[in-house]
Protein backbone atom coordinates (compact mmCIF):
# COMPACT_ATOMS: atom_id res chain seq x y z
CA UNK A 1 -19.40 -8.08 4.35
CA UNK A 2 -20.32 -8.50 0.57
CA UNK A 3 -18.28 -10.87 -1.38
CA UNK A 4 -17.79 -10.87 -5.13
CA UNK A 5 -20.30 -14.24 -5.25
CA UNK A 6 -23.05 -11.43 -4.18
CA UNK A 7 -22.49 -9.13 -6.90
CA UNK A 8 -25.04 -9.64 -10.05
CA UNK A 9 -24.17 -9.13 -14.02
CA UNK A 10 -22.86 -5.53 -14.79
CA UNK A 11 -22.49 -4.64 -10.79
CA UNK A 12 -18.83 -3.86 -9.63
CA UNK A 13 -17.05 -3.57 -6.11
CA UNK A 14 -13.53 -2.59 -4.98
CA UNK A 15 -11.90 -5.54 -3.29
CA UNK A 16 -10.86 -5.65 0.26
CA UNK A 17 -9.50 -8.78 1.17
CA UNK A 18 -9.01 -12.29 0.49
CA UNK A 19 -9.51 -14.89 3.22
CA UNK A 20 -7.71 -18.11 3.59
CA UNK A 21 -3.96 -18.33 3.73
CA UNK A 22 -4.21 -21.40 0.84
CA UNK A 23 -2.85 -22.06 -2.49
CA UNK A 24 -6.26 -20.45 -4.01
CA UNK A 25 -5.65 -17.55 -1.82
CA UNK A 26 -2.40 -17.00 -3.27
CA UNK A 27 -3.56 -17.76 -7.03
CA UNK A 28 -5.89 -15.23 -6.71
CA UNK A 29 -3.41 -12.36 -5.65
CA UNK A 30 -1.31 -13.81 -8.73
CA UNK A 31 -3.97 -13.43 -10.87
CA UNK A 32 -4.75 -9.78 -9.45
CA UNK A 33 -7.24 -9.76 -6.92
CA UNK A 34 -5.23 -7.42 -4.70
CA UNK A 35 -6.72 -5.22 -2.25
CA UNK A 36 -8.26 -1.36 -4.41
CA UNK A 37 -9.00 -3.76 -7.48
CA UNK A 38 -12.01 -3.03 -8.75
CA UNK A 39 -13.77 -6.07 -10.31
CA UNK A 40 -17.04 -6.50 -12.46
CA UNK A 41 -19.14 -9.42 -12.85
CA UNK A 42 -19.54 -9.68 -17.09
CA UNK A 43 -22.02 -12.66 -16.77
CA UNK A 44 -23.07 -15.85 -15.28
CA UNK A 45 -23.47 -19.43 -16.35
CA UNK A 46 -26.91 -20.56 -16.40
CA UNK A 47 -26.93 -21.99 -13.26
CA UNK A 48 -24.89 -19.36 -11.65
CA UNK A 49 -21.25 -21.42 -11.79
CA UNK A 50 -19.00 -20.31 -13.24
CA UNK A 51 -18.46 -16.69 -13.34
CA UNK A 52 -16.93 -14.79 -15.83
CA UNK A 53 -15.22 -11.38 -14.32
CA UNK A 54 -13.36 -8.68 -15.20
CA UNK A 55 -10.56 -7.17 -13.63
CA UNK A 56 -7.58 -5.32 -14.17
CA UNK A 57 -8.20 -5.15 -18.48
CA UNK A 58 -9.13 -8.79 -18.79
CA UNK A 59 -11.71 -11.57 -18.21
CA UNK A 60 -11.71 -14.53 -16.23
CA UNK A 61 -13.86 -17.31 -15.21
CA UNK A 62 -14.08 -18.50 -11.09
CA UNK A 63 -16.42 -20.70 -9.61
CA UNK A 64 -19.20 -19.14 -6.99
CA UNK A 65 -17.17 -21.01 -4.21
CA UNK A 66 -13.92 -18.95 -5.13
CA UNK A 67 -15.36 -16.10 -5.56
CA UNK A 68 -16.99 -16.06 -2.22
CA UNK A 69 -13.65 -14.92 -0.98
CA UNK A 70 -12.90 -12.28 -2.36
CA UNK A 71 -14.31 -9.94 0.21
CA UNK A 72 -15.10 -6.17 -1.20
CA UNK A 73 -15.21 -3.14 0.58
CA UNK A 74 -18.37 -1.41 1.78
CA UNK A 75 -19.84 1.17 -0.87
């Protein structure tokens, strides 16, 4: 399954899950990542870390390792 790490500048997916039943896990369904969200990669650092994303009407940054899961539906 393709994770929201995958996704390049300017691609979107729809979010189907989160994985991990951690603190992060819950920050990120705080934040919005719930499952139907569709979420956009803006841009990348660099060197790929951090990423800044848009969801829901506003930007954020997450690092490659948190965005790996954030699991999006097939297309």
């Amino acid at each position: 399954m393709k994770t929201l790490a995958d996704l390049t500048p300017d691609e979107q997916g729809c979010i189907h899950s989160i994985t991990g039943a951690d603190g992060l896990a819950q920050r990120l369904a705080e934040l919005g990542f719930t499952t139907g969200q569709t979420v956009q990669v803006v841009r990348c650092a660099p060197f790929g870390d951090p990423m800044q994303i848009r969801i829901r009407g506003f930007h954020l940054a997450l690092r490659r390792q948190e965005a790996q899961r954030v699991r999006l539906a097939p297309q």
